[in-house]
Structure formats: structure tokens, C-alpha cells
N, C-alpha and C. Protein backbone atom coordinates (compact mmCIF):
# COMPACT_ATOMS: atom_id res chain seq x y z
N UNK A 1 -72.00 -46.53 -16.38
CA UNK A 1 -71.35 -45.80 -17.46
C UNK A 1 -69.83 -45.79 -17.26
N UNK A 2 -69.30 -45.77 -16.28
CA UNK A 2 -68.10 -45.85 -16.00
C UNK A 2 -67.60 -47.11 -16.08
N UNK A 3 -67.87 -48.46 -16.20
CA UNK A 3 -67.72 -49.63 -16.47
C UNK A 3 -67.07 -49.66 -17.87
N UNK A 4 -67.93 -48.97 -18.85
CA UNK A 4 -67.51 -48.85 -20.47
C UNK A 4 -66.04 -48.39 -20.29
N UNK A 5 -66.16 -47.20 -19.74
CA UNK A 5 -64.51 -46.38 -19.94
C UNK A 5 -63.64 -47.28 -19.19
N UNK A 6 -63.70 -48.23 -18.30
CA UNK A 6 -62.94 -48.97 -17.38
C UNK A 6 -62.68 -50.05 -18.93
N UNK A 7 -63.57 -50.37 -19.55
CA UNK A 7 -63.50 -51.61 -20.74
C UNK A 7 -62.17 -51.23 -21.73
N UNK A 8 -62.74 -50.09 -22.03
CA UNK A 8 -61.94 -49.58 -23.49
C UNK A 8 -60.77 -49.57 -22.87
N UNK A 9 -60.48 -48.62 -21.47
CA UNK A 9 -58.97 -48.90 -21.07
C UNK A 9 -58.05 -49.98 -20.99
N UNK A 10 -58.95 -50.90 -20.52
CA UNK A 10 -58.44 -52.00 -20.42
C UNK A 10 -57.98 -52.33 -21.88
N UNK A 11 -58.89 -52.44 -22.62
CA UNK A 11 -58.89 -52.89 -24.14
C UNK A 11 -57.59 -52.41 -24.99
N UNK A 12 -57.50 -51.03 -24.85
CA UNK A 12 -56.53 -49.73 -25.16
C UNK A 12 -55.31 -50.73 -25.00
N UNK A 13 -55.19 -50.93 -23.51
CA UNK A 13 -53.65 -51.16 -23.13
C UNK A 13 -53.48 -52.96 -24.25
N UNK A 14 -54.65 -53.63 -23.53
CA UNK A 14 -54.11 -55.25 -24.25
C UNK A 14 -53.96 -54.90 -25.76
N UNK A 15 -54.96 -54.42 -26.29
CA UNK A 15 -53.46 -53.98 -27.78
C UNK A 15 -52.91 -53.60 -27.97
N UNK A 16 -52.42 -52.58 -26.96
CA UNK A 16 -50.84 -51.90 -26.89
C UNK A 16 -49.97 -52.88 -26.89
N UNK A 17 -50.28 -54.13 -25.75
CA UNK A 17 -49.47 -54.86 -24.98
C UNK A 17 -49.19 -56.00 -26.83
N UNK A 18 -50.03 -56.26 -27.60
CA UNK A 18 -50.12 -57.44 -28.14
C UNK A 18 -49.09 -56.65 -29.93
N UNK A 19 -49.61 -55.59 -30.05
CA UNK A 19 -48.88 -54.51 -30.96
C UNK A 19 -47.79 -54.60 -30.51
N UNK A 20 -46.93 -54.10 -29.41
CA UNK A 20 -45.76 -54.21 -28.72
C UNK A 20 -45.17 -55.33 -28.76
N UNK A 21 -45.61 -56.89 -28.89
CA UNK A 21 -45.58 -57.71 -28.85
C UNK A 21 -44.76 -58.53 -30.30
N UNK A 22 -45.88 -57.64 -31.36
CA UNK A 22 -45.73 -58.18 -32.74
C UNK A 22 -44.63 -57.65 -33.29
N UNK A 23 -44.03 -55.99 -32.64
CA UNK A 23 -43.51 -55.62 -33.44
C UNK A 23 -42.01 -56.18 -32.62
N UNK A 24 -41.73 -56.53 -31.70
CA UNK A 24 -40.33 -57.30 -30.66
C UNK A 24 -40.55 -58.53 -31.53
N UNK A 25 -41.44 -59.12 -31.94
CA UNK A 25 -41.16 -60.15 -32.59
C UNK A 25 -40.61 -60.51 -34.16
N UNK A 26 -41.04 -58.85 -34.98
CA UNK A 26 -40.68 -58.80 -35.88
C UNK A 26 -39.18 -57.96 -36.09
N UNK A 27 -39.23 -57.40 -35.13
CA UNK A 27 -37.59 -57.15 -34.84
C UNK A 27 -36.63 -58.28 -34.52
N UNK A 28 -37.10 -59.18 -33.95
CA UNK A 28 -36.11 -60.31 -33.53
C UNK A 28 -35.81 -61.62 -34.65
N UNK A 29 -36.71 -61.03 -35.50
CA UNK A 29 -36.46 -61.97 -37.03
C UNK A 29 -37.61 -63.22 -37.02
N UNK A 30 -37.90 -63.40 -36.33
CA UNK A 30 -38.97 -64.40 -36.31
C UNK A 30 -39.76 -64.93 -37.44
N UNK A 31 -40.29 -63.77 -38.44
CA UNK A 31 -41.00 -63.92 -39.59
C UNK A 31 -40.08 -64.20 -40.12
N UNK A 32 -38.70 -64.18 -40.37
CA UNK A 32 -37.80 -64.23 -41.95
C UNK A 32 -37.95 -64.99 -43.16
N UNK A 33 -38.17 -66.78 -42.37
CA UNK A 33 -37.89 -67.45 -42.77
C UNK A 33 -38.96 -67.46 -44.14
N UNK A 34 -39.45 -67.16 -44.98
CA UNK A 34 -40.08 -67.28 -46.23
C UNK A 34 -39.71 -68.43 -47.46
N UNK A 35 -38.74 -69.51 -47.25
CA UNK A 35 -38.58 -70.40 -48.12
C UNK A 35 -39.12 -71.63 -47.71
N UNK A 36 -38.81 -72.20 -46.59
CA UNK A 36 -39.04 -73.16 -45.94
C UNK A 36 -40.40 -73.97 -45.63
N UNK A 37 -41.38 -72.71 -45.77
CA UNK A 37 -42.84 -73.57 -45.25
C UNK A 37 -43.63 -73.86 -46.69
N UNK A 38 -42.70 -72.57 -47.49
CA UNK A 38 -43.32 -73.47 -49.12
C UNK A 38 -42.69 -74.78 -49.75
N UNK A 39 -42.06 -75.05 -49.65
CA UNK A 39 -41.12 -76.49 -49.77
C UNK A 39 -41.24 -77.63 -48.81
N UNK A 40 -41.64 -77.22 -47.59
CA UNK A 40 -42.04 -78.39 -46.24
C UNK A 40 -42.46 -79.62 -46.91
N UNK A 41 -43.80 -78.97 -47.76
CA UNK A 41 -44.66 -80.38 -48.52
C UNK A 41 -44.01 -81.38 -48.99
N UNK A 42 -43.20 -80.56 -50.24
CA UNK A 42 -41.85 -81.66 -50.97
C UNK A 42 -41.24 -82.50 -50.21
N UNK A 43 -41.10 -82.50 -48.94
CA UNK A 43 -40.38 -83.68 -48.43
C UNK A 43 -41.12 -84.52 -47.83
N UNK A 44 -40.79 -86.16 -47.71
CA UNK A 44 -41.54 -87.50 -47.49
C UNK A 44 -41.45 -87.08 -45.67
N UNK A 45 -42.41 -87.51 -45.23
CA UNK A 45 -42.07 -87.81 -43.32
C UNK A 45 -42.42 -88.85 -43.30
N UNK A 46 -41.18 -90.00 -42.58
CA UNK A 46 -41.04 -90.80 -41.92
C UNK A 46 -41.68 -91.52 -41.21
N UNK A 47 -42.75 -92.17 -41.46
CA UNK A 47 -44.13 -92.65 -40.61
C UNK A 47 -42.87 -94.12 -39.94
N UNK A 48 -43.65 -94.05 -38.57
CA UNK A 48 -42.84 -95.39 -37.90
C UNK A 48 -44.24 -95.97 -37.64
N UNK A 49 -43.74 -97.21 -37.50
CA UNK A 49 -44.58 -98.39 -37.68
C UNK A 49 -44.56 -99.01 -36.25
N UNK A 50 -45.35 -98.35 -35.09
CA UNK A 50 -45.86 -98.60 -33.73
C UNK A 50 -46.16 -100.45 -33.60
N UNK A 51 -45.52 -101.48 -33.82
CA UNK A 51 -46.16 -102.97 -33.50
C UNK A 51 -45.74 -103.32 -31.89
N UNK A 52 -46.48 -103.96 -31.76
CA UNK A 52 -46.11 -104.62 -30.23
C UNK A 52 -46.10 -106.18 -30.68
N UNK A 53 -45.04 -106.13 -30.31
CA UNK A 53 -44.30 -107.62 -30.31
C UNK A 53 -44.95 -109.07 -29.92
N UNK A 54 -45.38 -108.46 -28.42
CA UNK A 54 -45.92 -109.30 -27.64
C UNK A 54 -47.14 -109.78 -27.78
N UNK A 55 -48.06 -109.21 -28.52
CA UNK A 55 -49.46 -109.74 -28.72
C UNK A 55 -49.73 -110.81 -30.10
N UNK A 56 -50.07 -111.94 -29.56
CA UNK A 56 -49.75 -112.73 -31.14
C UNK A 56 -51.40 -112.78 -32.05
N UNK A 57 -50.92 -112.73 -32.84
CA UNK A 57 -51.11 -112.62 -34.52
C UNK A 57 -52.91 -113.74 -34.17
N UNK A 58 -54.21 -113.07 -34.04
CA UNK A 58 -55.06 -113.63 -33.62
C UNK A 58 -55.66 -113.81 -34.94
N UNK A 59 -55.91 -113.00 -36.33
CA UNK A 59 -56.28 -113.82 -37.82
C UNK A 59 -55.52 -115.01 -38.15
N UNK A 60 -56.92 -115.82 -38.11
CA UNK A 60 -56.88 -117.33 -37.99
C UNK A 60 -57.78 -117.76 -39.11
């Protein structure tokens, strides 16, 4: 029975610790940015084209 109350304490503190966590993070601005990840899509990315030089061309 004492195992349980050892649990929840434990439990108690790691969401203290993770609450404490969210709110240093939302103080430090972290969330702000709100324009940027809706617009991300709109732009093309740059695919590079990985060839190796050295291996020759075996369709024959």
C-alpha cells in the first residue's frame, strides 16, 4: 500500500517538473512564431540529385 503513495508522489512531482517546464518555455517565446509553419508548404525544397560519378551507366 505504500508503494501507491510512493507512485503518485513521484507522479505529483514529474508534472510539476514538465508544467514548470511548459510554462519557462512559454515565457521564453518559443511558441510565438504563428505565421511561418502555415506558409512552410508554399515554398519549393530543393531536392539534390545524389549521382556517383564513378559507376558507369550498365542499361545496355
Amino acid at each position: 500500500m505504500e508503494v501507491i503513495f510512493v507512485l503518485i508522489g513521484v507522479s505529483l512531482l514529474l508534472a510539476g517538473g514538465f508544467l514548470w517546464l511548459f510554462f519557462k518555455a512559454m515565457k521564453s517565446g518559443q511558441f510565438d512564431d504563428q505565421h511561418t509553419p502555415a506558409i512552410r508548404i508554399l515554398f519549393e525544397q530543393k531536392v539534390k540529385n545524389k549521382t556517383n560519378k564513378k559507376t558507369p551507366n550498365k542499361s545496355k
